[in-house]
N, C-alpha and C. Protein backbone atom coordinates (compact mmCIF):
# COMPACT_ATOMS: atom_id res chain seq x y z
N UNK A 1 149.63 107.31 73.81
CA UNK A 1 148.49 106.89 73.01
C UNK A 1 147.98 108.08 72.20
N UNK A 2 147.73 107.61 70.96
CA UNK A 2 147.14 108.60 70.16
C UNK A 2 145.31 108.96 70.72
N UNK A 3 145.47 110.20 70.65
CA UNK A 3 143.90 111.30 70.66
C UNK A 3 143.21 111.00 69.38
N UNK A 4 141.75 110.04 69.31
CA UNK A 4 141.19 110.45 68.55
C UNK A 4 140.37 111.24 67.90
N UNK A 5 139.36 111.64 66.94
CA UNK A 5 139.24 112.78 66.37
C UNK A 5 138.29 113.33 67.05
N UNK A 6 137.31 112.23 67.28
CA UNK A 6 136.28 112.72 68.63
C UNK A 6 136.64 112.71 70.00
N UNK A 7 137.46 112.93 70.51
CA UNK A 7 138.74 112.85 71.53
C UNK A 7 139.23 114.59 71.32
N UNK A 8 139.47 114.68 70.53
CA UNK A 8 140.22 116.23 69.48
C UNK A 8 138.97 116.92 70.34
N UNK A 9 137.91 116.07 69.55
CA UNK A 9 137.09 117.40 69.44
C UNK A 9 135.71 117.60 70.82
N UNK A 10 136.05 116.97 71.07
CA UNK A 10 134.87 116.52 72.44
C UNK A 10 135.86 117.70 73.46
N UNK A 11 137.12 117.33 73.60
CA UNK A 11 138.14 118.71 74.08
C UNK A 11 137.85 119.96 73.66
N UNK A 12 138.25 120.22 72.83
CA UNK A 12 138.04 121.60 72.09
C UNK A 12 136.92 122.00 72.47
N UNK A 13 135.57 121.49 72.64
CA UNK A 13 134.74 121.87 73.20
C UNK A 13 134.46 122.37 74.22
N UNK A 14 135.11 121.24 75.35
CA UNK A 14 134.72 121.85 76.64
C UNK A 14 135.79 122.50 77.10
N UNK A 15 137.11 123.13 76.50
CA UNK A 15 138.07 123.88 76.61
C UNK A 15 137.18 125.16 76.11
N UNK A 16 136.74 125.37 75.06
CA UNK A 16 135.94 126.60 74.87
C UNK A 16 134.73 127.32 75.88
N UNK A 17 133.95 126.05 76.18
CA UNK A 17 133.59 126.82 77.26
C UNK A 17 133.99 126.76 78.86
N UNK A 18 134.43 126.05 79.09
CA UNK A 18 135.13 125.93 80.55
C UNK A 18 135.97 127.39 80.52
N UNK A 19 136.43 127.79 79.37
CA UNK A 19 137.16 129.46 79.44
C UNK A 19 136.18 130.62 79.99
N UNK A 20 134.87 130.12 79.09
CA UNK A 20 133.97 130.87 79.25
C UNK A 20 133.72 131.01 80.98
N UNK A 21 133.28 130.13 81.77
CA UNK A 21 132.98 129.51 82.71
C UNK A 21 133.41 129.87 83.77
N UNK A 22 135.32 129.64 83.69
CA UNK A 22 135.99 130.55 84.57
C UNK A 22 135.93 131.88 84.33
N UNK A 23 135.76 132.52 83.20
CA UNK A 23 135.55 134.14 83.15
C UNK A 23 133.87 134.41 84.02
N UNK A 24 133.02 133.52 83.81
CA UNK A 24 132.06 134.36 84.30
C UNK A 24 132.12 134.05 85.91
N UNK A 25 132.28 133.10 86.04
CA UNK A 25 132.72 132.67 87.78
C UNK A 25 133.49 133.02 88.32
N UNK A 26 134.20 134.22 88.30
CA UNK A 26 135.56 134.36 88.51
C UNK A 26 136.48 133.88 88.88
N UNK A 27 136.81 132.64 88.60
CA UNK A 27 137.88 131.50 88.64
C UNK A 27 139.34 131.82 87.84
N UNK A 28 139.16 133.05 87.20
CA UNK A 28 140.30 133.08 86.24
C UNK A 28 141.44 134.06 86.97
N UNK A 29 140.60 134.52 88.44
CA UNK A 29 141.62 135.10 89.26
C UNK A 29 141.45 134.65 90.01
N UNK A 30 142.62 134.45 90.92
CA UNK A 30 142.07 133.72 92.52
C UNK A 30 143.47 134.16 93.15
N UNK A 31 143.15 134.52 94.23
CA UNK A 31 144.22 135.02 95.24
C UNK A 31 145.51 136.00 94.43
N UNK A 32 144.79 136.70 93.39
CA UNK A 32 145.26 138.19 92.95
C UNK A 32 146.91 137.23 92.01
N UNK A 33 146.10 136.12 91.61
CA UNK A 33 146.93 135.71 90.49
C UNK A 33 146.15 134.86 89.36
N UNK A 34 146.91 134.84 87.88
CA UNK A 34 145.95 134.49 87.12
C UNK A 34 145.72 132.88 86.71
N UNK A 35 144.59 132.44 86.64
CA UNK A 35 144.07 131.20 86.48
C UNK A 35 143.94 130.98 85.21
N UNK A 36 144.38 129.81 83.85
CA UNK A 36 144.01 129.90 82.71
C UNK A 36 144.17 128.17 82.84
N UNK A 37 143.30 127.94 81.91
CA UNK A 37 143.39 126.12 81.15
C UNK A 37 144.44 125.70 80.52
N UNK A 38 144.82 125.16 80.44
CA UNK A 38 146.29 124.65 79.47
C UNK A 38 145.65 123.97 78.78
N UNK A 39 144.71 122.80 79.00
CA UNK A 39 144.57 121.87 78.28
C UNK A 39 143.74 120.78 78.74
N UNK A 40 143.11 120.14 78.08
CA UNK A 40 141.91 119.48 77.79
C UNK A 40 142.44 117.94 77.42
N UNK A 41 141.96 117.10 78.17
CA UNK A 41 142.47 115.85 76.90
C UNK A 41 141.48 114.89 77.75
N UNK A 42 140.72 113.96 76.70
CA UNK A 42 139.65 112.80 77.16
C UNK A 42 139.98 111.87 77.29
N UNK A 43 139.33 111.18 77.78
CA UNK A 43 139.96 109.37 77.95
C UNK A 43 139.02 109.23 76.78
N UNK A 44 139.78 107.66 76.03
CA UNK A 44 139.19 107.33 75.18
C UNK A 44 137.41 106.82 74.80
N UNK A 45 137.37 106.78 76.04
CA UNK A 45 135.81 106.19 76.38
C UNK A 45 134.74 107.07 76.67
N UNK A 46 135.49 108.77 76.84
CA UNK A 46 134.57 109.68 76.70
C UNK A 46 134.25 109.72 77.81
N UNK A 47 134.56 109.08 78.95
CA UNK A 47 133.96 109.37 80.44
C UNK A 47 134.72 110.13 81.03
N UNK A 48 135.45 110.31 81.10
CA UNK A 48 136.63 111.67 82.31
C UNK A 48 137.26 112.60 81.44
N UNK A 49 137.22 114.18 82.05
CA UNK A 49 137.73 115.00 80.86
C UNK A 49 138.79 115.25 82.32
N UNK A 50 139.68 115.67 81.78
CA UNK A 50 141.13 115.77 82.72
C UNK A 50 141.62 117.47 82.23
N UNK A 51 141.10 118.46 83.27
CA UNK A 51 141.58 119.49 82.60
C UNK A 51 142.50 120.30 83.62
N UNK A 52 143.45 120.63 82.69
CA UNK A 52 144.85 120.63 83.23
C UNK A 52 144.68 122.62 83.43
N UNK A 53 144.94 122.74 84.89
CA UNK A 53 144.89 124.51 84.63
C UNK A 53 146.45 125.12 85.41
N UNK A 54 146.60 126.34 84.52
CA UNK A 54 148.18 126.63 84.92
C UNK A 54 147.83 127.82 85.82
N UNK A 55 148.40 127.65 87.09
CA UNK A 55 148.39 129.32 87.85
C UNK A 55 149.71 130.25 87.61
N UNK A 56 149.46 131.37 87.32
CA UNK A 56 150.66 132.43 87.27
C UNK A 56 150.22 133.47 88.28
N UNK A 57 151.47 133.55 89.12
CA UNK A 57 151.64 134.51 89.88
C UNK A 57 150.41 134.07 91.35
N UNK A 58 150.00 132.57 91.19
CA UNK A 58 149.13 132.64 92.67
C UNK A 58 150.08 131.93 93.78
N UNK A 59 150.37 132.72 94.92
CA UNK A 59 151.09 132.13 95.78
C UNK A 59 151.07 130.72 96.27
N UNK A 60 149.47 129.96 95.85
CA UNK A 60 149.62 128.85 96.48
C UNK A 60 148.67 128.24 95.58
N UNK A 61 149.85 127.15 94.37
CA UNK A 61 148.60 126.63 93.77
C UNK A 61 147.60 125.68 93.70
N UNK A 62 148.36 124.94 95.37
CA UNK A 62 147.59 123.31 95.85
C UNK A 62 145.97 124.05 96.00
N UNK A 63 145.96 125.25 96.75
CA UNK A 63 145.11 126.30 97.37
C UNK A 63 144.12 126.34 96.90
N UNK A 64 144.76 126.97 95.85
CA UNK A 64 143.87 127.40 94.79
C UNK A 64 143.48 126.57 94.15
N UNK A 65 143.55 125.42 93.59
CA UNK A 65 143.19 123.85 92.79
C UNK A 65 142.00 123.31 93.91
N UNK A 66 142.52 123.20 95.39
CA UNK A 66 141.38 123.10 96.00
C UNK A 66 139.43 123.97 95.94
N UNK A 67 140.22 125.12 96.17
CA UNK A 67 139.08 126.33 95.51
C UNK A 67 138.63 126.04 94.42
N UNK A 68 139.22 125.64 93.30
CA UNK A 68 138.43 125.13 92.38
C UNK A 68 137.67 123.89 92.21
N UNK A 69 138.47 123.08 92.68
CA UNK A 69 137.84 121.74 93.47
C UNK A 69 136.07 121.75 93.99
N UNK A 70 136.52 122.78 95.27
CA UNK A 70 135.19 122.98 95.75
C UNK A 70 134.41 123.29 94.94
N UNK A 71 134.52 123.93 93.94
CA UNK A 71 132.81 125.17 93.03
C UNK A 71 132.94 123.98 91.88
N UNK A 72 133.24 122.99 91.36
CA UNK A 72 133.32 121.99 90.63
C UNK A 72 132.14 121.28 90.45
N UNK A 73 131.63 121.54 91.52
CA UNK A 73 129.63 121.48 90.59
C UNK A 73 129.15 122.18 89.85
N UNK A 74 129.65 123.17 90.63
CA UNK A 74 129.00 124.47 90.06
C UNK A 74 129.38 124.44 88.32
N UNK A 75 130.56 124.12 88.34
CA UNK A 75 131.36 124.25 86.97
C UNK A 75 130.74 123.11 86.27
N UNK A 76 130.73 121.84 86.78
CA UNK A 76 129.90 121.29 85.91
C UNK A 76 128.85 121.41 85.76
N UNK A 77 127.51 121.63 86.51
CA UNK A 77 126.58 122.29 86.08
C UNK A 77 126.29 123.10 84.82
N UNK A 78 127.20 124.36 84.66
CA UNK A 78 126.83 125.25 83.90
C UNK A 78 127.37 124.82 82.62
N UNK A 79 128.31 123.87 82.80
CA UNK A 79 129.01 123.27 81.61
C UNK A 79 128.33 122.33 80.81
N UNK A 80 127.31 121.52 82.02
CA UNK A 80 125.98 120.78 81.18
C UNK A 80 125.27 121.45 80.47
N UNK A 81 124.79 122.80 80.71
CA UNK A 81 123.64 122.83 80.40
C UNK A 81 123.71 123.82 78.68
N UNK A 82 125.62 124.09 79.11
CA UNK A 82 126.20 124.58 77.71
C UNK A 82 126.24 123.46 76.37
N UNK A 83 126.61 122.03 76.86
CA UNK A 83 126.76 121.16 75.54
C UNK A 83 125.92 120.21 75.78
N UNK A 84 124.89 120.67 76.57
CA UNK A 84 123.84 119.17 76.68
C UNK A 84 123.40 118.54 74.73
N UNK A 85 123.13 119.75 74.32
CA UNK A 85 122.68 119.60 72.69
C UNK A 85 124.06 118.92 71.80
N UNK A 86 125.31 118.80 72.78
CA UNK A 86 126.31 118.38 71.36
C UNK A 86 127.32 116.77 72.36
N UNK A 87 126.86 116.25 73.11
CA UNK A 87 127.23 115.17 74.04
C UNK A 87 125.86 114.52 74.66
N UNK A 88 126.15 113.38 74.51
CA UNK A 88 125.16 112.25 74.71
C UNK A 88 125.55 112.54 76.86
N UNK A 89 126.37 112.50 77.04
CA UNK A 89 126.70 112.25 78.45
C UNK A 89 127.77 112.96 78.54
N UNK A 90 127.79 113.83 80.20
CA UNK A 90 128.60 114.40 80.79
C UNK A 90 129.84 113.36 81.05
N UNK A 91 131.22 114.17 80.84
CA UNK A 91 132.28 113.57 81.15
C UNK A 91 132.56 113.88 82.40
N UNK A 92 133.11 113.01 83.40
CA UNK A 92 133.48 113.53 84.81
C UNK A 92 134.64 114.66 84.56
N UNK A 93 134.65 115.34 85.71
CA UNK A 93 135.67 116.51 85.47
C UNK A 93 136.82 116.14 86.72
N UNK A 94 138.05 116.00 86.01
CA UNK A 94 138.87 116.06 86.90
C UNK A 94 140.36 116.95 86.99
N UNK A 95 140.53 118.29 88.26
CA UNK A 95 140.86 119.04 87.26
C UNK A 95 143.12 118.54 88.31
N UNK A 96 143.71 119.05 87.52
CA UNK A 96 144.99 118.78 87.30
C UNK A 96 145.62 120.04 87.70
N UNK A 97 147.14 120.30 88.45
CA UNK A 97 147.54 121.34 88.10
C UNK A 97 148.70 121.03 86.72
N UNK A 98 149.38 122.39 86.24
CA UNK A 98 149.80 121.88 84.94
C UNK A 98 151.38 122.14 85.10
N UNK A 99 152.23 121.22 85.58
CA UNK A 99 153.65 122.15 85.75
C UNK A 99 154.80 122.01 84.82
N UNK A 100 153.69 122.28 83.53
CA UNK A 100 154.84 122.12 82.37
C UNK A 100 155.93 123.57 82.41
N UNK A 101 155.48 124.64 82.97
CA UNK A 101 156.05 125.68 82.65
C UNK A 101 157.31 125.77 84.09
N UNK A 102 156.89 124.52 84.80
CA UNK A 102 158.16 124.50 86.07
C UNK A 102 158.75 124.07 85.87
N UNK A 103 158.27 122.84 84.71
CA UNK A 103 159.64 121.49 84.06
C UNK A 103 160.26 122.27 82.92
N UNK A 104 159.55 123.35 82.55
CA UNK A 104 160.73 123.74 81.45
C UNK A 104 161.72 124.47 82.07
N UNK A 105 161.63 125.17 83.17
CA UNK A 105 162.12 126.12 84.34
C UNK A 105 163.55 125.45 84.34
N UNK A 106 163.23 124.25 84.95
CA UNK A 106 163.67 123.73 85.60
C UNK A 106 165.17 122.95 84.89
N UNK A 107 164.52 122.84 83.63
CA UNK A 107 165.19 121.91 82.52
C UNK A 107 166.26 123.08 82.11
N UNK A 108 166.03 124.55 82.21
CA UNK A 108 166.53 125.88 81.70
C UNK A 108 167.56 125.93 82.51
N UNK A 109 167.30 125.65 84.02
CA UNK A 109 168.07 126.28 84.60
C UNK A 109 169.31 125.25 84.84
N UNK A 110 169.02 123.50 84.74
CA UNK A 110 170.03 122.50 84.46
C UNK A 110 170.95 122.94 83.25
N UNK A 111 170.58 123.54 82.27
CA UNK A 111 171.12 123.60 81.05
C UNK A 111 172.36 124.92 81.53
N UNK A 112 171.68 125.94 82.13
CA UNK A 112 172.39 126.83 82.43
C UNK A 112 173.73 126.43 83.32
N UNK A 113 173.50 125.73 84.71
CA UNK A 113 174.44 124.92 85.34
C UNK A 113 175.54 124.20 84.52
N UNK A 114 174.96 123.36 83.85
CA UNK A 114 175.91 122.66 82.99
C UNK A 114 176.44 123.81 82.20
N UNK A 115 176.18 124.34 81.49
CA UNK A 115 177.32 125.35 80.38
C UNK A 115 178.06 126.15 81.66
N UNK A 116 177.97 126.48 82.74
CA UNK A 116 178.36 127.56 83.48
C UNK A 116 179.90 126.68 84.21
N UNK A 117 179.34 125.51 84.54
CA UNK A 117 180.59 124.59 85.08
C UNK A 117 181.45 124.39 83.67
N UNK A 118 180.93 123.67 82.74
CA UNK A 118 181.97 123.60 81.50
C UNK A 118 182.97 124.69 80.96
N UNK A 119 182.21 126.00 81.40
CA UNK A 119 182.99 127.64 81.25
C UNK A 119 183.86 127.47 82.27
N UNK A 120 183.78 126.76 83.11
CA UNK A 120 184.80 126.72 84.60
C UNK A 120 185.81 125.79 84.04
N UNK A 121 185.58 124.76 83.24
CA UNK A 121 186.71 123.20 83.03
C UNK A 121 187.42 123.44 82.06
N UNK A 122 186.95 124.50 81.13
CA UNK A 122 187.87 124.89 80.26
C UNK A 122 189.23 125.51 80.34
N UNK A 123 190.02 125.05 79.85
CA UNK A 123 191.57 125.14 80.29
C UNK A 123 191.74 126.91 79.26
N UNK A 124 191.99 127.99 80.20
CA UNK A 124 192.26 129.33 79.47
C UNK A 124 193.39 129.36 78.82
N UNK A 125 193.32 130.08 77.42
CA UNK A 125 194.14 129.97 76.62
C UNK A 125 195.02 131.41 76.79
N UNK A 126 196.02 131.67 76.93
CA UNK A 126 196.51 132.87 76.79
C UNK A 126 197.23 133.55 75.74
């Protein structure tokens, strides 16, 4: 389904400060690895913001999603009181882990398999 423009931009928003948010809360490190947002995207109705966060280098990222889980008042809280002036109503926050960077991993390392066996089926020419 297509994102509409207030969809676009109702995101962009609370991606800007939710950055903020985890920098001042220190959410952007957790268990001596780094925490960042990937991405933002609304339901069309403006009620649930779904924000997708990628961990690098944290040993455990169910863990850590929980930890964030927990202070998730907290986060919305401070997140109200940042766009109360530009949103009629708080969107629920629901946050995601993001494992696009495992599916590309993952997709890399199929690709690699396959060329590595085909280097094997090839009949050597002498």
């Amino acid at each position: 389904m297509i994102e509409g423009k207030r969809q676009k931009q109702v995101a962009a928003v609370l991606e800007k400060e939710l950055n903020d948010i985890f920098q001042r809360l220190g959410l952007n490190m957790i268990h001596g690895g780094m925490v960042s947002i990937a991405g933002v995207k609304i339901t069309p109705d403006l009620y649930e913001a779904r924000i997708y966060l990628s961990f690098f280098k944290v040993p455990d990222a169910h863990d850590a999603l929980k930890h964030i889980q927990e202070r998730a008042w907290e986060i919305k809280k401070e997140l109200t009181q940042r766009v109360r002036h530009q949103l009629r109503s708080m969107p629920l926050l629901t946050f995601y882990i993001d494992d696009t960077l495992d599916y590309v991993d993952k997709i890399e390392n199929l690709f690699k398999e396959i060329k590595s066996q085909d280097e094997k089926q090839k009949p050597k020419e002498d």
